[in-house]
Protein backbone atom coordinates (compact mmCIF):
# COMPACT_ATOMS: atom_id res chain seq x y z
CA UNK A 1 0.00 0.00 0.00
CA UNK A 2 1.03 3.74 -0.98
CA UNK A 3 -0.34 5.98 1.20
CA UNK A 4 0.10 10.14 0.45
CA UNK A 5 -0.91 11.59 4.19
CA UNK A 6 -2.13 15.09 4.03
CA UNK A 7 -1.61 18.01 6.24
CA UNK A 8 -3.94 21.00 5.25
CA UNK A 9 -4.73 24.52 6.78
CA UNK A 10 -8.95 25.45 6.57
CA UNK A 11 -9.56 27.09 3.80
CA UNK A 12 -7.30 24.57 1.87
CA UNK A 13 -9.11 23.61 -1.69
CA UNK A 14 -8.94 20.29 -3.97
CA UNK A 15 -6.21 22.45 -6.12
CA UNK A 16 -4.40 22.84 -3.26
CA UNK A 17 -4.32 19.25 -2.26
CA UNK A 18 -3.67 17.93 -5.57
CA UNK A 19 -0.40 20.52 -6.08
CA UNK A 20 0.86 19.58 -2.40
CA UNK A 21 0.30 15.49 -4.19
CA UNK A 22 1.45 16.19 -7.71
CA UNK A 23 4.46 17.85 -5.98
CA UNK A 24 5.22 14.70 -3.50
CA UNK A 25 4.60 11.80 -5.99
CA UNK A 26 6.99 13.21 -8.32
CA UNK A 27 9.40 9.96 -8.57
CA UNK A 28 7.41 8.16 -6.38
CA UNK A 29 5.68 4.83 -6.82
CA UNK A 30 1.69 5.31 -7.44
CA UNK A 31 -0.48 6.45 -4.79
CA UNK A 32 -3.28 3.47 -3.78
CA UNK A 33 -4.72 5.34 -0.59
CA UNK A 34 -4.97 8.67 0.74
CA UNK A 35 -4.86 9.94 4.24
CA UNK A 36 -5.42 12.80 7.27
CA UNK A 37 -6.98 13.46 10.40
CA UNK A 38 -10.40 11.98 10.67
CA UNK A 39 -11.70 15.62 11.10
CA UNK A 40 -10.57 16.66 7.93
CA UNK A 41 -10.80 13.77 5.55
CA UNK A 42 -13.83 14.98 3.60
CA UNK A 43 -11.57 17.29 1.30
CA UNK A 44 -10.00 14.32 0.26
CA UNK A 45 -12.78 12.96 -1.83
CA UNK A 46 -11.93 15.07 -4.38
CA UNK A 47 -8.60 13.31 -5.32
CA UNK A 48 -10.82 10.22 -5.97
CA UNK A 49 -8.78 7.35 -4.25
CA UNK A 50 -9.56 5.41 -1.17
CA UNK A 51 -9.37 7.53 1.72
CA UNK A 52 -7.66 6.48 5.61
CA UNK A 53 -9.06 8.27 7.92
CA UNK A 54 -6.17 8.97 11.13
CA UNK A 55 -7.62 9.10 14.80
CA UNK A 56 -4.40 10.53 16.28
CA UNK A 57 -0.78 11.48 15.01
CA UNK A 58 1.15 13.15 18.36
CA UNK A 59 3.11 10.25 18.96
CA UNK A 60 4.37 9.52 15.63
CA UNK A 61 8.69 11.27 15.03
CA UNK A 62 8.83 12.65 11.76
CA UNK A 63 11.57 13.67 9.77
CA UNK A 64 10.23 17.46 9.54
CA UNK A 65 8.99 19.95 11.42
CA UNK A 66 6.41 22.27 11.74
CA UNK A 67 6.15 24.41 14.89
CA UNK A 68 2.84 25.05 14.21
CA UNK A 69 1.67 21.55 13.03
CA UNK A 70 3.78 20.53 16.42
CA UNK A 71 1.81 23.29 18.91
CA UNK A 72 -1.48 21.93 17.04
CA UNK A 73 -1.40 18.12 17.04
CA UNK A 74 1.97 17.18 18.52
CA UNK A 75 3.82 15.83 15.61
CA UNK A 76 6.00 17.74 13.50
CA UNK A 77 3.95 17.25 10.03
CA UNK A 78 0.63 16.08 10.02
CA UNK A 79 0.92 14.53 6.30
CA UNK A 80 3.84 12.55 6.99
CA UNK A 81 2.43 11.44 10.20
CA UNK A 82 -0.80 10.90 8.52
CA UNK A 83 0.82 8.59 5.82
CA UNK A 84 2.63 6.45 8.15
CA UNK A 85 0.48 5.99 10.62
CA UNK A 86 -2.50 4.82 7.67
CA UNK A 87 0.12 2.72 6.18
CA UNK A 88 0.69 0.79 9.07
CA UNK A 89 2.94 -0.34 11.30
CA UNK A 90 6.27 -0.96 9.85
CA UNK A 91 5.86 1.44 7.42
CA UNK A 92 8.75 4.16 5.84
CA UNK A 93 8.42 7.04 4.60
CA UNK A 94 9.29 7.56 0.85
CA UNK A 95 8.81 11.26 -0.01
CA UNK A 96 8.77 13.55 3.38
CA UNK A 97 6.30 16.71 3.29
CA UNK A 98 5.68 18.60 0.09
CA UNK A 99 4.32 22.25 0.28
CA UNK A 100 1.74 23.29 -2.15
CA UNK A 101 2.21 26.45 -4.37
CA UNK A 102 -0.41 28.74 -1.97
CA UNK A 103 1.44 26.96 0.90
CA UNK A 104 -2.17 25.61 2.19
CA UNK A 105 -1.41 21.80 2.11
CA UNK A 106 1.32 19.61 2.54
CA UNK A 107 2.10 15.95 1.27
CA UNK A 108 3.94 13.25 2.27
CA UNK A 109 4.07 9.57 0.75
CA UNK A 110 4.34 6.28 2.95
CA UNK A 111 4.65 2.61 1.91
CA UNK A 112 3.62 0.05 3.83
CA UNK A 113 4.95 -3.26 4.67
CA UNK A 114 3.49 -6.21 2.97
CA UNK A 115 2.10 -9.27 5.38
């Protein structure tokens, strides 16, 4: 499983999303599954792909950091915590956190570990 976690401020749109994921996949192996916090997964419908929604991501390292996404939910970035947690346990990250163009979401891409 491929899993591109999202991180997105309100007021975020599909375009924004899809930059942030256009941005993040570039050289990566296709997205199957996409992923955020359960509170904001609706947005992702519009990218059309399977979507994971993430309970909680404060206790999941990531490579980068985001003061604010760190003061908010207690993780450094909320799309690559997004992406590994939905990928499962195991999982690695294989693109860290990609900034959209209007700098309203981020993207990160996880891959699983087969069973």
């Amino acid at each position: 499983m491929i899993v591109a976690g999202f991180g997105y401020r309100s007021g975020a749109t599909a375009a924004s999303l899809r930059s942030a994921l256009l941005l993040a996949q570039a050289g990566a192996p296709p997205v199957t599954h996409v992923a955020t916090l359960a509170d904001k997964a609706p947005l992702l419908e519009a990218l059309g792909l399977p979507i994971l929604a993430v309970e909680a991501v404060a206790s999941i390292t990531t490579p980068t950091r985001s003061a604010a996404s760190f003061a908010a939910h207690g993780t450094g970035s909320v799309a690559e915590a997004a992406a590994l947690a939905a990928a499962g346990p195991g999982a690695r990250l294989r693109v860290t956190r990609q900034i959209s163009p209007d700098r309203m979401a981020t993207c990160a891409i996880a891959e699983g570990v087969p069973a």
